[in-house]
C-alpha atoms as a PDB file:
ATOM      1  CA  UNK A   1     -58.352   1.025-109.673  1.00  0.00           C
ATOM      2  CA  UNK A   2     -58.666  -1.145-106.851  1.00  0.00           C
ATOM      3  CA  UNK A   3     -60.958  -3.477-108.740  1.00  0.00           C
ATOM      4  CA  UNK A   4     -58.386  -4.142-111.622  1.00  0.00           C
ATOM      5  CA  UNK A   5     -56.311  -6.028-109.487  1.00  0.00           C
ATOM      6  CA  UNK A   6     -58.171  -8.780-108.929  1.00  0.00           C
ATOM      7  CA  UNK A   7     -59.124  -9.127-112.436  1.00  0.00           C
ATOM      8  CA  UNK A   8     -55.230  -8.770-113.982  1.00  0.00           C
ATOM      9  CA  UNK A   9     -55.047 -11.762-110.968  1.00  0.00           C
ATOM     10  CA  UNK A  10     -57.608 -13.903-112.666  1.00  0.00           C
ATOM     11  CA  UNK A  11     -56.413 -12.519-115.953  1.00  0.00           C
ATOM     12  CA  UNK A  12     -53.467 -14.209-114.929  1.00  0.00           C
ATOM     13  CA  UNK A  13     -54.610 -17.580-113.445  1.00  0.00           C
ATOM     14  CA  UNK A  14     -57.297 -17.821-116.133  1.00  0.00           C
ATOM     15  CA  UNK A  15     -54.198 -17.652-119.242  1.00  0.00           C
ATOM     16  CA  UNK A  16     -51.188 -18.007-117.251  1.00  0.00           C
ATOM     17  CA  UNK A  17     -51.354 -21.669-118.840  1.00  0.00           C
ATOM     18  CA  UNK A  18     -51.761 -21.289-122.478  1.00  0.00           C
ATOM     19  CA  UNK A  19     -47.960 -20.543-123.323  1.00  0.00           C
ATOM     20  CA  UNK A  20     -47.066 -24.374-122.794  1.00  0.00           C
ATOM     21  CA  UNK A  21     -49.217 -25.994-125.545  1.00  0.00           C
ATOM     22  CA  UNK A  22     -48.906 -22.353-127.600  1.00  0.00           C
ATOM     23  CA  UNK A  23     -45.172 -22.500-127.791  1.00  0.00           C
ATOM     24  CA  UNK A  24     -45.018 -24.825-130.056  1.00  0.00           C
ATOM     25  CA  UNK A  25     -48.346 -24.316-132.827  1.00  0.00           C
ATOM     26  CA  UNK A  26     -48.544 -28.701-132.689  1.00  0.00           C
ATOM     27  CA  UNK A  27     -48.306 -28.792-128.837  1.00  0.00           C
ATOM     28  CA  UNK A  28     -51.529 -29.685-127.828  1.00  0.00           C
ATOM     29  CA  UNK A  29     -51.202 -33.101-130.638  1.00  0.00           C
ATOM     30  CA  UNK A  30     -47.501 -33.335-129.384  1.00  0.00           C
ATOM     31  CA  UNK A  31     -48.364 -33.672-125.871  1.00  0.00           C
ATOM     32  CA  UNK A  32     -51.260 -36.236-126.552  1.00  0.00           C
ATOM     33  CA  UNK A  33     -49.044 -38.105-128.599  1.00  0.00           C
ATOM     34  CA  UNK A  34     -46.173 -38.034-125.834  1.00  0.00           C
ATOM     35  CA  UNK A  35     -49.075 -39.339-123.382  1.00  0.00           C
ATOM     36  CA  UNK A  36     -49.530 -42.233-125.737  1.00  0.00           C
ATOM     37  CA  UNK A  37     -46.352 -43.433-126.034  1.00  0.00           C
ATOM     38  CA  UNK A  38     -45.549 -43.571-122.127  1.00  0.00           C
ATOM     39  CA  UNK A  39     -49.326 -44.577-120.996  1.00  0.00           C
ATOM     40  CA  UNK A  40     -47.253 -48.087-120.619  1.00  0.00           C
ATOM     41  CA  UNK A  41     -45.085 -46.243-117.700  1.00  0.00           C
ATOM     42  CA  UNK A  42     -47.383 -46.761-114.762  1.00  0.00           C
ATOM     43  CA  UNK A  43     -47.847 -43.328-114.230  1.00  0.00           C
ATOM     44  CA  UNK A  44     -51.348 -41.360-113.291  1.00  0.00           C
ATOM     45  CA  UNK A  45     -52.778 -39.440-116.190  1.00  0.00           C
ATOM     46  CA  UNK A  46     -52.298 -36.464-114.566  1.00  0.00           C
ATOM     47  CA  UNK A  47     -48.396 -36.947-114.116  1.00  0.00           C
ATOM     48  CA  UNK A  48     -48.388 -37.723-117.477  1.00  0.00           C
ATOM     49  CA  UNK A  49     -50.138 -34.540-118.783  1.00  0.00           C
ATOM     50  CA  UNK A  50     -47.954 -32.546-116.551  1.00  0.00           C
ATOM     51  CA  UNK A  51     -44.789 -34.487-117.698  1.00  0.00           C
ATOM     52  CA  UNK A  52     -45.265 -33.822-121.747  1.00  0.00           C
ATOM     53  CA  UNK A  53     -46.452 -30.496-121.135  1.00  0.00           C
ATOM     54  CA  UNK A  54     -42.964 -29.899-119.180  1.00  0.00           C
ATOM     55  CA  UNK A  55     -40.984 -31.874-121.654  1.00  0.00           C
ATOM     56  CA  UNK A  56     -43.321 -29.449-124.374  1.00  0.00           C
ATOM     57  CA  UNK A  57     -42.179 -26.447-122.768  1.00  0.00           C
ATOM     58  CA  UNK A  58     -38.653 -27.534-122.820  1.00  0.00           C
ATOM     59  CA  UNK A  59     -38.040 -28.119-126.253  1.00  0.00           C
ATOM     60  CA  UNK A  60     -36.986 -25.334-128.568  1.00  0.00           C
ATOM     61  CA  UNK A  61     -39.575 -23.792-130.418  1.00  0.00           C
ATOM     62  CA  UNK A  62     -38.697 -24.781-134.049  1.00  0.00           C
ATOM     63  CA  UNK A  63     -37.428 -28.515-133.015  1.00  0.00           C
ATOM     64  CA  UNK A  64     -38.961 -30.908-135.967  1.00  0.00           C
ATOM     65  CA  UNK A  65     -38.843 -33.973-133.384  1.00  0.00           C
ATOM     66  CA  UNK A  66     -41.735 -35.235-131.401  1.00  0.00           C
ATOM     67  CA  UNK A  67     -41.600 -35.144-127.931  1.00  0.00           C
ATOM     68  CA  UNK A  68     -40.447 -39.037-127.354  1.00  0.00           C
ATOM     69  CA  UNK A  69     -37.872 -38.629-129.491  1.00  0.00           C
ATOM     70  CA  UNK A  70     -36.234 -35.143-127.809  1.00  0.00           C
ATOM     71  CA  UNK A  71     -36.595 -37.152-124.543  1.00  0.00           C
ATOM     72  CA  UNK A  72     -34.356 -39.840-125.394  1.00  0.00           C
ATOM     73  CA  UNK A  73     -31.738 -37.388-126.765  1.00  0.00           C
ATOM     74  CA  UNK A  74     -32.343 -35.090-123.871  1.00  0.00           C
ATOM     75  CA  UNK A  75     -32.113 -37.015-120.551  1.00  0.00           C
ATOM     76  CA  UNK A  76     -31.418 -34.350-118.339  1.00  0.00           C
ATOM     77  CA  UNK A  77     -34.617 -32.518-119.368  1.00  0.00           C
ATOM     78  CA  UNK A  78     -36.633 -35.823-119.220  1.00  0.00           C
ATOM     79  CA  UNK A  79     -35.072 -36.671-115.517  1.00  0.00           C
ATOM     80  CA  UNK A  80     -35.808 -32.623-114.442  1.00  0.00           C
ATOM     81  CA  UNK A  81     -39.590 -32.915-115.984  1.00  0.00           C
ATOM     82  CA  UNK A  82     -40.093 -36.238-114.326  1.00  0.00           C
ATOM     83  CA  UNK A  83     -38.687 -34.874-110.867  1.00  0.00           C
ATOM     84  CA  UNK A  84     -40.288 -31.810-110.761  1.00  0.00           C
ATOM     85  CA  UNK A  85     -43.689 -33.313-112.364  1.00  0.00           C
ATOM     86  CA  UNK A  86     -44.109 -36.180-109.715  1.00  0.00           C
ATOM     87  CA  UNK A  87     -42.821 -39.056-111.558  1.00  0.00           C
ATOM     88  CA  UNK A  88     -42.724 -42.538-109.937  1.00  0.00           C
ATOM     89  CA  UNK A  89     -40.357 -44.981-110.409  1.00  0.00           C
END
């Protein structure tokens, strides 16, 4: 028994991410999409991916709009994701 903790821990770590893209079935083409359309933003790639996956995450599962265009209708989302996500000014 003492062995199966560390392997529900990497359990864990290992698929601990997968709910943000499988939330919503398109997430994976949503988020590259959403990295597209604000790759004019100066941010790093990597606060980009991190951004749309937050923004992702924060949509409700059956919303029909892409990711850009809950952002401008959400701005407190978008302000939290880019806070919390390391987004430069």
């Amino acid at each position: 028994m003492k062995n199966a903790y560390p392997m529900l821990f990497l359990f864990a770590c290992t698929f601990g991410t997968t709910p943000a893209i499988a939330a919503n079935p398109d997430g994976l083409a949503d988020i590259n999409q959403c990295i597209k359309d604000n790759q004019k933003a100066g941010q790093t790639p990597k606060v980009l991916r991190l951004y749309c996956e937050c923004m992702n995450m924060s949509m409700p599962y059956k919303e029909k709009s892409t990711i850009t265009e809950w952002e401008k209708k959400n701005p407190k989302a978008r302000d939290e994701c880019r806070s919390d996500r390391g987004w430069r000014q």
